[in-house]
C-alpha atoms as a PDB file:
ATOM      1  CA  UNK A   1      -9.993 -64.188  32.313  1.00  0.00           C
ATOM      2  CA  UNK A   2      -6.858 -65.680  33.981  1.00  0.00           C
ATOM      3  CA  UNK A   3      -5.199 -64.022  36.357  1.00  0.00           C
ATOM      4  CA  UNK A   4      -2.247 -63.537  33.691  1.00  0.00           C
ATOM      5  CA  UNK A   5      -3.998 -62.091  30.650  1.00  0.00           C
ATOM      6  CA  UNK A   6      -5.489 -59.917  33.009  1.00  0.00           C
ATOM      7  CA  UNK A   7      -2.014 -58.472  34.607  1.00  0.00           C
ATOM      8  CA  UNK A   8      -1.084 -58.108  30.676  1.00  0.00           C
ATOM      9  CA  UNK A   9      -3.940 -56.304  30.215  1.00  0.00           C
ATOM     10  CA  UNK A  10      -3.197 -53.869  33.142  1.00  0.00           C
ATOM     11  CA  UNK A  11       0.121 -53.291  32.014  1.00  0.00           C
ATOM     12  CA  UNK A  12      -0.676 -52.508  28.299  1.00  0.00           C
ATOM     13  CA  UNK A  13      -3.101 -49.787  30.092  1.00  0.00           C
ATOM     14  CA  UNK A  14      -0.954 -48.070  32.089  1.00  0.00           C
ATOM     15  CA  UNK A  15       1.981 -48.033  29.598  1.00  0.00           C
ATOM     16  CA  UNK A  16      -0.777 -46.082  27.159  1.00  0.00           C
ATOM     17  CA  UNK A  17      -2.001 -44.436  30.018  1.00  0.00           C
ATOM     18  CA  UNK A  18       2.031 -43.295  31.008  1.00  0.00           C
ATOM     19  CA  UNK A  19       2.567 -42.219  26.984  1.00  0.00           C
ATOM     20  CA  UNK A  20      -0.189 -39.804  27.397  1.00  0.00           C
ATOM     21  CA  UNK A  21       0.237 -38.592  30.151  1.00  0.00           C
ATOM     22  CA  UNK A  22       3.852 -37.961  29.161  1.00  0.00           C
ATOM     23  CA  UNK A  23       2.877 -36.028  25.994  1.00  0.00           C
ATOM     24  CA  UNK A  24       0.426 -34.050  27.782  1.00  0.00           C
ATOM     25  CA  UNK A  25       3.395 -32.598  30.029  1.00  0.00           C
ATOM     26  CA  UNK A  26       5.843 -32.173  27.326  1.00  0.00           C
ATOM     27  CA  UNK A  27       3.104 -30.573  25.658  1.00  0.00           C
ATOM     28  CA  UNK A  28       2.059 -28.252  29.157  1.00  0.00           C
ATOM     29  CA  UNK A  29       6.347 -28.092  29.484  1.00  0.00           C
ATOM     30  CA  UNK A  30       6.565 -26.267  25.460  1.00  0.00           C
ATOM     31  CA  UNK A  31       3.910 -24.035  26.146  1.00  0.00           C
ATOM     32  CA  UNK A  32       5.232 -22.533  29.494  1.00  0.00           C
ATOM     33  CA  UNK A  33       8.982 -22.438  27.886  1.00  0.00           C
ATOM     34  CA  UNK A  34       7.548 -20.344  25.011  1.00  0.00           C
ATOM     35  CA  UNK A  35       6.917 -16.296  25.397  1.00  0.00           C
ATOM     36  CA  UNK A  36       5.304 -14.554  22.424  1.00  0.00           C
ATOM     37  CA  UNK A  37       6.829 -10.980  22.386  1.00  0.00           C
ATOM     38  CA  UNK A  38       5.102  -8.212  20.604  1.00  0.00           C
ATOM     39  CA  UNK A  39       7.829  -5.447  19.873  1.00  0.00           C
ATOM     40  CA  UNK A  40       9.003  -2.338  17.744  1.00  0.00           C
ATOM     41  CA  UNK A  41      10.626  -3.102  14.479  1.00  0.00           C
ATOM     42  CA  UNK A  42      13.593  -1.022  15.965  1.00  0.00           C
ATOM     43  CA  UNK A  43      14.615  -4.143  18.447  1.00  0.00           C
ATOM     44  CA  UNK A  44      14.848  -6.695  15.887  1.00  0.00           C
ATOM     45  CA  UNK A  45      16.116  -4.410  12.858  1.00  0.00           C
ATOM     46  CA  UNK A  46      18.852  -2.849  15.001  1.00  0.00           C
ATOM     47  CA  UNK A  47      19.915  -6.195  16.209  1.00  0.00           C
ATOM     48  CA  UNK A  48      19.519  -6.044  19.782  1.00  0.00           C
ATOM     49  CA  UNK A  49      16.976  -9.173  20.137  1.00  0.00           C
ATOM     50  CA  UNK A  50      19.042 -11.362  17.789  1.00  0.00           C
ATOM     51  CA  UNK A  51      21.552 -10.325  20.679  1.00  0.00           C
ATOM     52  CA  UNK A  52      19.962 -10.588  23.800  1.00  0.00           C
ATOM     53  CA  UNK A  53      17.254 -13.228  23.623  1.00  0.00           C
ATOM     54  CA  UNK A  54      19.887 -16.395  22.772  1.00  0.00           C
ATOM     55  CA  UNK A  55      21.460 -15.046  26.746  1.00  0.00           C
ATOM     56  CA  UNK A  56      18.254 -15.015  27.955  1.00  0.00           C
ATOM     57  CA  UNK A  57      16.770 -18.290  26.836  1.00  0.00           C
ATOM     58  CA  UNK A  58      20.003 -19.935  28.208  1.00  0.00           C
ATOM     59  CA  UNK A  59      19.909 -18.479  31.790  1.00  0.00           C
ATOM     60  CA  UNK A  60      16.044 -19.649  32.156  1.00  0.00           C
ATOM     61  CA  UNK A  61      15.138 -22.233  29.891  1.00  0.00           C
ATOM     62  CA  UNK A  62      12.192 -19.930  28.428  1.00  0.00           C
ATOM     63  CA  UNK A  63      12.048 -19.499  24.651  1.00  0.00           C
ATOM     64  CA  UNK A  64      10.891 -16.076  22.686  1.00  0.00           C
ATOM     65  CA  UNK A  65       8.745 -15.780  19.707  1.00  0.00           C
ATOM     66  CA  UNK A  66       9.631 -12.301  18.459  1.00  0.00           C
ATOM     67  CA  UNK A  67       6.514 -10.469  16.476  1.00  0.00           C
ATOM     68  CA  UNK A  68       8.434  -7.160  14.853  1.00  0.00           C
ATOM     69  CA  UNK A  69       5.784  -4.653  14.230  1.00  0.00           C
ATOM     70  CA  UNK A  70       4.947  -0.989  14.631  1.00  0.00           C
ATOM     71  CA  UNK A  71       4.336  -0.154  18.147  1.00  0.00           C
ATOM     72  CA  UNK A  72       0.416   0.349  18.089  1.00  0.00           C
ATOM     73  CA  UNK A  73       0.233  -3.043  16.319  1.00  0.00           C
ATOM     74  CA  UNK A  74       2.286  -4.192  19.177  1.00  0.00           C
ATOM     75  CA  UNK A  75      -0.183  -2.830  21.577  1.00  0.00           C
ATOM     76  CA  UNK A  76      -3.527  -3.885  20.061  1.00  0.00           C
ATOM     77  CA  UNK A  77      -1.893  -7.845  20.108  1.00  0.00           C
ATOM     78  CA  UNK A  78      -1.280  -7.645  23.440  1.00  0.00           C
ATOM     79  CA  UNK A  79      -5.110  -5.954  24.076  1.00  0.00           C
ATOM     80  CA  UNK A  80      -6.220  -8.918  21.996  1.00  0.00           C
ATOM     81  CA  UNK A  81      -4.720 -11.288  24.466  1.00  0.00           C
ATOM     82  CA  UNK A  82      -1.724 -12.413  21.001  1.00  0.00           C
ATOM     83  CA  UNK A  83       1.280 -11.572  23.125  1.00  0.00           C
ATOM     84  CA  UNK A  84       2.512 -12.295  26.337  1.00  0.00           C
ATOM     85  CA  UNK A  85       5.326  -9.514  26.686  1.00  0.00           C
ATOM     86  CA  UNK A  86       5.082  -6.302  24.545  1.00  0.00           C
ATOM     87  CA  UNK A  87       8.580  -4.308  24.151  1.00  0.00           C
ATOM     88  CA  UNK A  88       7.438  -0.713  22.668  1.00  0.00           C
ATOM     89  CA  UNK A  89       8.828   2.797  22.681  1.00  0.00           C
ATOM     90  CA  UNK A  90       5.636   5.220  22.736  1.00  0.00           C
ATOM     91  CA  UNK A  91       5.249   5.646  26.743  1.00  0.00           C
ATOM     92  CA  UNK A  92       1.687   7.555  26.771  1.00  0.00           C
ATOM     93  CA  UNK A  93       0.465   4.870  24.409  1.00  0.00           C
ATOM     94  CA  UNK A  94       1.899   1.857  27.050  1.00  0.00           C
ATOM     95  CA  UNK A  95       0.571   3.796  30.005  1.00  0.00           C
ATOM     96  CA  UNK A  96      -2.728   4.025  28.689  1.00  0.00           C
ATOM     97  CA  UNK A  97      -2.197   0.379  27.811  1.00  0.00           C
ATOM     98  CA  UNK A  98      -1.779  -0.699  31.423  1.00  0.00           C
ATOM     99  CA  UNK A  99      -4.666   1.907  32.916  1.00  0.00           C
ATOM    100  CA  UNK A 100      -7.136  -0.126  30.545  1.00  0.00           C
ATOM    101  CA  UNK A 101      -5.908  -3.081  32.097  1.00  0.00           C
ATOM    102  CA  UNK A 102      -4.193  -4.816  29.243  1.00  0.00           C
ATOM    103  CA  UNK A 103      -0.439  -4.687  30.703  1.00  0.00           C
ATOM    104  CA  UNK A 104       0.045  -5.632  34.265  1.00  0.00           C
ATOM    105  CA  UNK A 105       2.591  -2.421  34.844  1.00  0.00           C
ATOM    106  CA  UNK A 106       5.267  -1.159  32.693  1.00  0.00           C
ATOM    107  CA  UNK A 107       8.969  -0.330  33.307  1.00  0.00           C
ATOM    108  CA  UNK A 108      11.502   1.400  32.064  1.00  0.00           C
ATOM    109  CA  UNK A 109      14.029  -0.280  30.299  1.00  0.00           C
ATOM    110  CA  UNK A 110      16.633   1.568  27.954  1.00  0.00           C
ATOM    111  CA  UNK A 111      16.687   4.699  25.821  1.00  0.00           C
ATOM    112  CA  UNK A 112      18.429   5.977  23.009  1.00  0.00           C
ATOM    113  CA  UNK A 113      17.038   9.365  19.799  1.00  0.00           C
ATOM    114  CA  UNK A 114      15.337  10.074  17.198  1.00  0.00           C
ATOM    115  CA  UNK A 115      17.553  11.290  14.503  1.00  0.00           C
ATOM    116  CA  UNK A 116      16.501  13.015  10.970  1.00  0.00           C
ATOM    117  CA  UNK A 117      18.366  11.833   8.098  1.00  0.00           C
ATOM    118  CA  UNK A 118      18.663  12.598   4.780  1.00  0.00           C
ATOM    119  CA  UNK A 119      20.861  12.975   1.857  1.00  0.00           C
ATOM    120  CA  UNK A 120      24.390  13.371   2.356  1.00  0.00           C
ATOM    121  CA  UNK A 121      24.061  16.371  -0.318  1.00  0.00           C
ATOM    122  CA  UNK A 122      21.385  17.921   2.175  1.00  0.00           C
ATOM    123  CA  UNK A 123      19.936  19.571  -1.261  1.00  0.00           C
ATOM    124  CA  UNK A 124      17.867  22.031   1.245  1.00  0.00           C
ATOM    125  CA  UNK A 125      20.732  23.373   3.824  1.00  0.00           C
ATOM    126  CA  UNK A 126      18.397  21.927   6.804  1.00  0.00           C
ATOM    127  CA  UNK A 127      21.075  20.557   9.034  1.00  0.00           C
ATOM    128  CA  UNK A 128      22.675  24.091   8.519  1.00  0.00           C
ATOM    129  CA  UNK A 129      19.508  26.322   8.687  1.00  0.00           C
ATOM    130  CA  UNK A 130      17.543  24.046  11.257  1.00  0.00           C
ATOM    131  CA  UNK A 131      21.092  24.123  13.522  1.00  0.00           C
ATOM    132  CA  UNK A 132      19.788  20.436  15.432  1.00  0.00           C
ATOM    133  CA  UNK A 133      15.994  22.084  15.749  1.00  0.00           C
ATOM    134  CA  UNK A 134      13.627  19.347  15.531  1.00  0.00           C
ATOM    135  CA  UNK A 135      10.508  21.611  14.526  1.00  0.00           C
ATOM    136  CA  UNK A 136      12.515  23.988  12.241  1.00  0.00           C
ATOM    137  CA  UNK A 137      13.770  20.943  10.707  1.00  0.00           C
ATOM    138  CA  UNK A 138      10.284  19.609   9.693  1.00  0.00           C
ATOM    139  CA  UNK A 139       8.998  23.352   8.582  1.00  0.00           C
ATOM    140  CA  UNK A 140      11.688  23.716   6.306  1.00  0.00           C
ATOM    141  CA  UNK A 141      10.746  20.195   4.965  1.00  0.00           C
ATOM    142  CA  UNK A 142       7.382  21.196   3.875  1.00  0.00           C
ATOM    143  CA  UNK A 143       8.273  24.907   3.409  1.00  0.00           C
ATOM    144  CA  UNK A 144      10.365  23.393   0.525  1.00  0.00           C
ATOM    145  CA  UNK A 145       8.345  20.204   0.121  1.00  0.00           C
ATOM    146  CA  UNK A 146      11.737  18.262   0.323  1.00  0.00           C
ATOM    147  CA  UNK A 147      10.948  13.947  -0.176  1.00  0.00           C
ATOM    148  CA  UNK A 148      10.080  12.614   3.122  1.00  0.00           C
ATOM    149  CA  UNK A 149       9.417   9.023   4.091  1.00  0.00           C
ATOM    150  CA  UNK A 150       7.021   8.326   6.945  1.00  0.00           C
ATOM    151  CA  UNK A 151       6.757   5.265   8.295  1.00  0.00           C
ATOM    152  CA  UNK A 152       3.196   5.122   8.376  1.00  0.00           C
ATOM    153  CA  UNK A 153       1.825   2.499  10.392  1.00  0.00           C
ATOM    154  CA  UNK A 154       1.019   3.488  14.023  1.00  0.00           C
ATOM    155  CA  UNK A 155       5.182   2.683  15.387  1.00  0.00           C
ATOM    156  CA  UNK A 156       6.666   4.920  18.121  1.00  0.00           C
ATOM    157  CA  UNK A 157       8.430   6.668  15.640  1.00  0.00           C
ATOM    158  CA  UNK A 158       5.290   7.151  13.489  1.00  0.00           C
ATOM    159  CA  UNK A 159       3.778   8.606  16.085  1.00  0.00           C
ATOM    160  CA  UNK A 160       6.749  11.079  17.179  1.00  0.00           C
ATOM    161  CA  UNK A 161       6.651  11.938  13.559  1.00  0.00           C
ATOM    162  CA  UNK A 162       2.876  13.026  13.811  1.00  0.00           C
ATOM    163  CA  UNK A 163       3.473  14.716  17.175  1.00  0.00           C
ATOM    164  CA  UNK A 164       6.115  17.064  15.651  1.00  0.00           C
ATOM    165  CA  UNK A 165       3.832  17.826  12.526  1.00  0.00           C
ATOM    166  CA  UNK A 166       1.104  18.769  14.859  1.00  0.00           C
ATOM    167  CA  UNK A 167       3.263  20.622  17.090  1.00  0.00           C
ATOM    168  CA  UNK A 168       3.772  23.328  13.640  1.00  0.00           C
ATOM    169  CA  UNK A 169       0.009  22.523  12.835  1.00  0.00           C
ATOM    170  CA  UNK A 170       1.113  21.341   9.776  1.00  0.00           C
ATOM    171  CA  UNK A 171      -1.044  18.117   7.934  1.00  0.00           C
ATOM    172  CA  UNK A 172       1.360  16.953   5.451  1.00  0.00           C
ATOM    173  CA  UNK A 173       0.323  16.047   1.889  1.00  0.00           C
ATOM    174  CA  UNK A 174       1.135  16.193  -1.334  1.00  0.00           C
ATOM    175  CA  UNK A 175       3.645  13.975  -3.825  1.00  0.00           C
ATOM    176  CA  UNK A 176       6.453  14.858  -1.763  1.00  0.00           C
ATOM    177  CA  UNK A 177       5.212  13.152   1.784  1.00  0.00           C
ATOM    178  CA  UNK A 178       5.185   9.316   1.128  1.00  0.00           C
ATOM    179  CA  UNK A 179       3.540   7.542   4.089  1.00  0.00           C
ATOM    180  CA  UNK A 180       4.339   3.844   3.459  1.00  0.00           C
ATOM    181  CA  UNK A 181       3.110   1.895   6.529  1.00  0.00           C
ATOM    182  CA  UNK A 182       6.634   0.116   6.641  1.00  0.00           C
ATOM    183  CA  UNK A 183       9.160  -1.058   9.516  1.00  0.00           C
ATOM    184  CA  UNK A 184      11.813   1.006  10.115  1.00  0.00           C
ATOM    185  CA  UNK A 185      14.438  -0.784   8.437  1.00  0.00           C
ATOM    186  CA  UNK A 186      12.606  -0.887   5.277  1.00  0.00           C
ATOM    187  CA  UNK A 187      11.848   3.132   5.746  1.00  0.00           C
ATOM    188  CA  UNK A 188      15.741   3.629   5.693  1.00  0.00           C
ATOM    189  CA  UNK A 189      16.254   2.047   2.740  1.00  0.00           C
ATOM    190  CA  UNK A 190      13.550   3.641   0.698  1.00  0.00           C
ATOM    191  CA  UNK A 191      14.867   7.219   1.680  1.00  0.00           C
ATOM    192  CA  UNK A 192      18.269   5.968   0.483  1.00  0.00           C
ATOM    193  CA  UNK A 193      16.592   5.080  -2.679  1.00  0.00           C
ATOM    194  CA  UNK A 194      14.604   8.323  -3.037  1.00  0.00           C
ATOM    195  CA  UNK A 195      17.530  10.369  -1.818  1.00  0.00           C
ATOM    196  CA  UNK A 196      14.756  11.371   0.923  1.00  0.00           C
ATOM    197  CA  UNK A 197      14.409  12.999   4.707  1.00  0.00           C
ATOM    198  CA  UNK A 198      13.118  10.373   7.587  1.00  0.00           C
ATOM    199  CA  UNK A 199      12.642  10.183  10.913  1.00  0.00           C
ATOM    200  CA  UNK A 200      14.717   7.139  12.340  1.00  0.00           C
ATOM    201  CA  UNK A 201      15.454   5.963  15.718  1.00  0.00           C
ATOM    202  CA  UNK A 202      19.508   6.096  16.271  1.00  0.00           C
ATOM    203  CA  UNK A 203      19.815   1.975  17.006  1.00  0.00           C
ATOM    204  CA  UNK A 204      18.486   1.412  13.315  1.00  0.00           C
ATOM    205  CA  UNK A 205      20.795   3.980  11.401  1.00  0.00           C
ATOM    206  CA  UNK A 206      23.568   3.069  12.734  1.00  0.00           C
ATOM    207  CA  UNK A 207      23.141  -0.313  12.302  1.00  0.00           C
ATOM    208  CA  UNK A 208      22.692   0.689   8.529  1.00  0.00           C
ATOM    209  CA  UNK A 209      24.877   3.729   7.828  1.00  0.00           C
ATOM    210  CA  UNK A 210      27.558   1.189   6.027  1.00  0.00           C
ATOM    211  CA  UNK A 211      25.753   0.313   3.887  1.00  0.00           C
ATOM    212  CA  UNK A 212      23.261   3.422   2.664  1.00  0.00           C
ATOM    213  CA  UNK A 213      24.298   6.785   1.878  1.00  0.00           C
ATOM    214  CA  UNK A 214      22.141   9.179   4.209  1.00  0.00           C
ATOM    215  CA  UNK A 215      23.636  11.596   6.793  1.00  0.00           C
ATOM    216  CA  UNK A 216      22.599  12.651  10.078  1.00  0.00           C
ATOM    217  CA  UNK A 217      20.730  15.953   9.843  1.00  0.00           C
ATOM    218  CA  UNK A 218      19.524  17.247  12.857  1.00  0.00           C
ATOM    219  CA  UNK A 219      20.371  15.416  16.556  1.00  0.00           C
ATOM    220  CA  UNK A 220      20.452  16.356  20.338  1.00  0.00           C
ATOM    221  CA  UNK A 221      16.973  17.914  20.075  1.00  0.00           C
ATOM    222  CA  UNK A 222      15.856  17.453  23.892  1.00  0.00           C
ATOM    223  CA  UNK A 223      12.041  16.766  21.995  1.00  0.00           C
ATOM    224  CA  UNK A 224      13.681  13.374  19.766  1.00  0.00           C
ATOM    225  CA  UNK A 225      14.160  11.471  23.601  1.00  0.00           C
ATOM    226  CA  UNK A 226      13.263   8.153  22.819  1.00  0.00           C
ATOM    227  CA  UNK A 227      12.493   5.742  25.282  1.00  0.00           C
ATOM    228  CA  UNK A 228      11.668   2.376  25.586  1.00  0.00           C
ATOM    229  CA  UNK A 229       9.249  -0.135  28.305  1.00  0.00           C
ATOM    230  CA  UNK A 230       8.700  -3.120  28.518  1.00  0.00           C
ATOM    231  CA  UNK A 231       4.806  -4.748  29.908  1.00  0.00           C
ATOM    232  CA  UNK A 232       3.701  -7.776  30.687  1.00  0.00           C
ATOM    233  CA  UNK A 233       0.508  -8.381  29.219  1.00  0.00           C
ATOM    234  CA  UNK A 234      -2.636  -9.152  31.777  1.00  0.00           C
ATOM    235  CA  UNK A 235      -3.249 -12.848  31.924  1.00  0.00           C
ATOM    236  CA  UNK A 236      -6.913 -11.873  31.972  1.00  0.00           C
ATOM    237  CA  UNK A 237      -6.935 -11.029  28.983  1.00  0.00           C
ATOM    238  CA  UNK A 238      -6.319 -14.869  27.821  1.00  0.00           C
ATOM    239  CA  UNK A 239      -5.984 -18.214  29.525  1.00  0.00           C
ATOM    240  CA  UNK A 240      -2.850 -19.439  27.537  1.00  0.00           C
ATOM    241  CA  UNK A 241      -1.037 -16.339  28.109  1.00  0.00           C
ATOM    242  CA  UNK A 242       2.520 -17.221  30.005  1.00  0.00           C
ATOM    243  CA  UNK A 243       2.435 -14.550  32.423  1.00  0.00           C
ATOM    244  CA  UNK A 244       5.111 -16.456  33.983  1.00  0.00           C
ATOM    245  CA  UNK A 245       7.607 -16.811  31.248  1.00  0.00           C
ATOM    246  CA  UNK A 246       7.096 -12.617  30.482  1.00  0.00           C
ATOM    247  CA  UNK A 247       7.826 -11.808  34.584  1.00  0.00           C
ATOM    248  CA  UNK A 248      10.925 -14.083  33.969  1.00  0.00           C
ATOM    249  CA  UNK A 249      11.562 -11.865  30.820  1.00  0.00           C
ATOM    250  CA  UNK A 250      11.275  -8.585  32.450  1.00  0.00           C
ATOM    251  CA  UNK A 251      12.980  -9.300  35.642  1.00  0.00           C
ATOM    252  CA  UNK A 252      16.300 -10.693  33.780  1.00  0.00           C
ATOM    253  CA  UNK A 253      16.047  -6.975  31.090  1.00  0.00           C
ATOM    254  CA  UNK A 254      16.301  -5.259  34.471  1.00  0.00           C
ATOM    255  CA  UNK A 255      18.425  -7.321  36.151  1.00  0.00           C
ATOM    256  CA  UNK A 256      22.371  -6.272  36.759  1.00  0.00           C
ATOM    257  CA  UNK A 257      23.369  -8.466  33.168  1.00  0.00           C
ATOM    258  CA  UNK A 258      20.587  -7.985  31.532  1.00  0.00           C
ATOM    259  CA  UNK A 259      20.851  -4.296  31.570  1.00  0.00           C
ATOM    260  CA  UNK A 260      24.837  -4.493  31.024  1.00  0.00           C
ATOM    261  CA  UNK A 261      24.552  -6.351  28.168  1.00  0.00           C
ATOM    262  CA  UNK A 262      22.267  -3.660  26.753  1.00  0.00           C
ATOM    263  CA  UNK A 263      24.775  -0.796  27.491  1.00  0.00           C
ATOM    264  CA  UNK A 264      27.420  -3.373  25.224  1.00  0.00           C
ATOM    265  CA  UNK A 265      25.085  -3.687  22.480  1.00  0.00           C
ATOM    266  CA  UNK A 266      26.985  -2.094  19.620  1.00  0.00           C
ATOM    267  CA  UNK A 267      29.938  -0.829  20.559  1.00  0.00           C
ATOM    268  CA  UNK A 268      32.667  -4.016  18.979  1.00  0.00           C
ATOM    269  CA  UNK A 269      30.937  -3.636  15.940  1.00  0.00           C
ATOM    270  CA  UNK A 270      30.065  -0.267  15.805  1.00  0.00           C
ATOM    271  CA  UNK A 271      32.180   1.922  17.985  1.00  0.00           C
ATOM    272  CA  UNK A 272      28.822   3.373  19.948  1.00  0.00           C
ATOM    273  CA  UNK A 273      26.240   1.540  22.481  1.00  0.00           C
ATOM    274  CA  UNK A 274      22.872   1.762  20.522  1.00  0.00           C
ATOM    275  CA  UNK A 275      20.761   1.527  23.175  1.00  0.00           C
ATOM    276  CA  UNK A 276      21.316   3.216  26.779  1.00  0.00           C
ATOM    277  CA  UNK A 277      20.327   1.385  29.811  1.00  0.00           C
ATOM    278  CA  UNK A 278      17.760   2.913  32.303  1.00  0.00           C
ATOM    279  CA  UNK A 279      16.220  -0.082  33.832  1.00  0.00           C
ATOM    280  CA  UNK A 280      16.851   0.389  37.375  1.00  0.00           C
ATOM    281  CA  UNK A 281      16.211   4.192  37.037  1.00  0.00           C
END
C-alpha cells in the first residue's frame, strides 16, 4: 500500500472514529440533561410545574420529564429505580421511603390544605353543622350517606382521606362512597358532575373553582395541614439514575428564587398564592 492510500485510509478511520465518538457524548450529554420526576397529580393539575420547571431548565440546562401520579405510585417508581426526583405530599410515607434507603434524604419544600368541597346547595347543612371540623364533617357524610368521591389510588390526599375515616373508625361503603382511583383534577370534576363531597388539596380547587360549581365546606382544620417534600432518589437503586440532575433540582426549589417563585404561584391569576413556601424552614 502506498504511503498515500494509506494516509486516506487513516483519515477515513478517524473521521468514523470522531462521528462516534461524537454521538456517544451527545448521547451521554441527553441523558445527564434529562431528570425523570415522579410527583402528585396536585403539582401538575394545579399548574405549578407547567410554571416552575421552564425557570428551572433555563438556569441549569437540565430538562424534566414530569410523571403525574398518586403519591404511593410516585413512591414505588422511585423504589423501582423509574424516577430520579420524587415530589410527594404524604411525609410518613417519604420518610419511610428514605429509612429503606430508596431516597437519599428528603426536605421540606412548600405547604398549602386540604379543603372539603361540595355542592354549593350543601343539601346536608355540613359546613354549618360541622363549623370547619374535619372529623364532624366526614361523620355527618356517612351519618347521612351524602355522595362522596374518593380519589382512590394510594395519593397524599387518598391517604389523608383514609386517615380521617379511621380516625371515626368508620370503613366507608355503600352506593354513596365512590372510590375511583383518579388524579385529583379528574376527582373535582366528577363531584361537580355528581353534585358530590371530596377531599381536595387547596392548589387544585382553586385552580378550578371558575369553572365548576362546588363550594368550600369545611377549612382551617389544624388536621387538613398539607405538606409537601421533595427526595432524591438513591442512585443505588439504578445505574442510569441522574442523581446529579435531581441535587441540581432540589437545591434550585430551595434556593432564594426558587422558593419565591413558589410563594408567586397564583396570585396574578388568581388573587391567592397556592402553594406556601417552607423550604428553608
Amino acid at each position: 500500500m502506498n504511503k498515500s492510500i494509506f494516509l486516506k485510509a487513516c483519515f477515513a478511520i478517524l473521521i468514523v472514529y470522531l462521528i462516534t465518538f461524537s454521538a456517544a457524548c451527545s448521547l451521554i450529554s441527553s441523558k445527564n440533561s434529562t431528570i425523570i420526576l415522579a410527583t402528585t397529580t396536585s403539582t401538575e393539575n394545579s399548574g405549578l410545574l407547567d410554571y416552575l420547571l421552564p425557570v428551572f431548565t433555563e438556569d441549569t440546562g437540565v430538562k424534566v420529564k414530569v410523571v403525574a401520579v398518586g403519591t404511593g405510585q410516585a413512591l414505588r417508581m422511585g423504589e423501582d429505580g423509574d424516577a430520579d426526583i420524587i415530589l410527594a405530599h404524604a411525609k410518613a410515607a417519604e420518610d419511610e421511603f428514605v429509612k429503606l434507603g430508596h431516597g437519599v434524604k428528603r426536605f421540606d419544600v412548600m405547604y398549602n390544605d386540604f379543603i372539603l368541597i361540595g355542592p354549593s346547595s350543601d343539601p346536608f347543612n355540613i359546613s354549618t353543622l360541622a363549623k370547619n371540623n374535619i372529623l364532624e364533617a366526614f361523620a355527618l357524610i356517612n351519618t347521612n350517606k351524602a355522595t362522596f368521591i374518593s380519589r382512590g389510588d394510594d395519593s397524599g390526599t387518598h391517604k389523608k382521606e383514609l386517615a380521617l375515616w379511621s380516625q371515626l373508625d368508620i370503613e366507608p361503603t355503600g352506593d354513596w362512597y365512590f372510590s375511583v382511583g383518579q388524579g385529583m383534577g379528574q376527582v373535582i370534576q366528577m363531584a361537580n358532575e355528581k353534585n358530590a363531597y371530596t377531599l381536595a388539596d387547596r392548589g387544585t380547587y382553586t385552580s378550578m373553582k371558575g369553572k365548576i360549581d362546588l363550594q368550600i365546606i369545611v377549612e382551617g382544620d389544624p388536621t387538613l395541614f398539607n405538606q409537601y417534600g421533595i427526595i432524591a432518589v438513591n442512585p443505588k437503586k439504578n445505574p442510569s439514575i441522574n442523581y446529579d440532575g435531581a441535587k441540581k433540582l432540589i437545591q434550585w426549589m430551595l434556593s432564594e428564587k426558587g422558593q419565591y417563585l413558589i410563594g408567586e404561584f397564583g396570585k396574578e391569576k388568581y388573587g391567592e398564592a397556592l402553594f406556601i413556601p417552607n423550604g428553608g424552614n
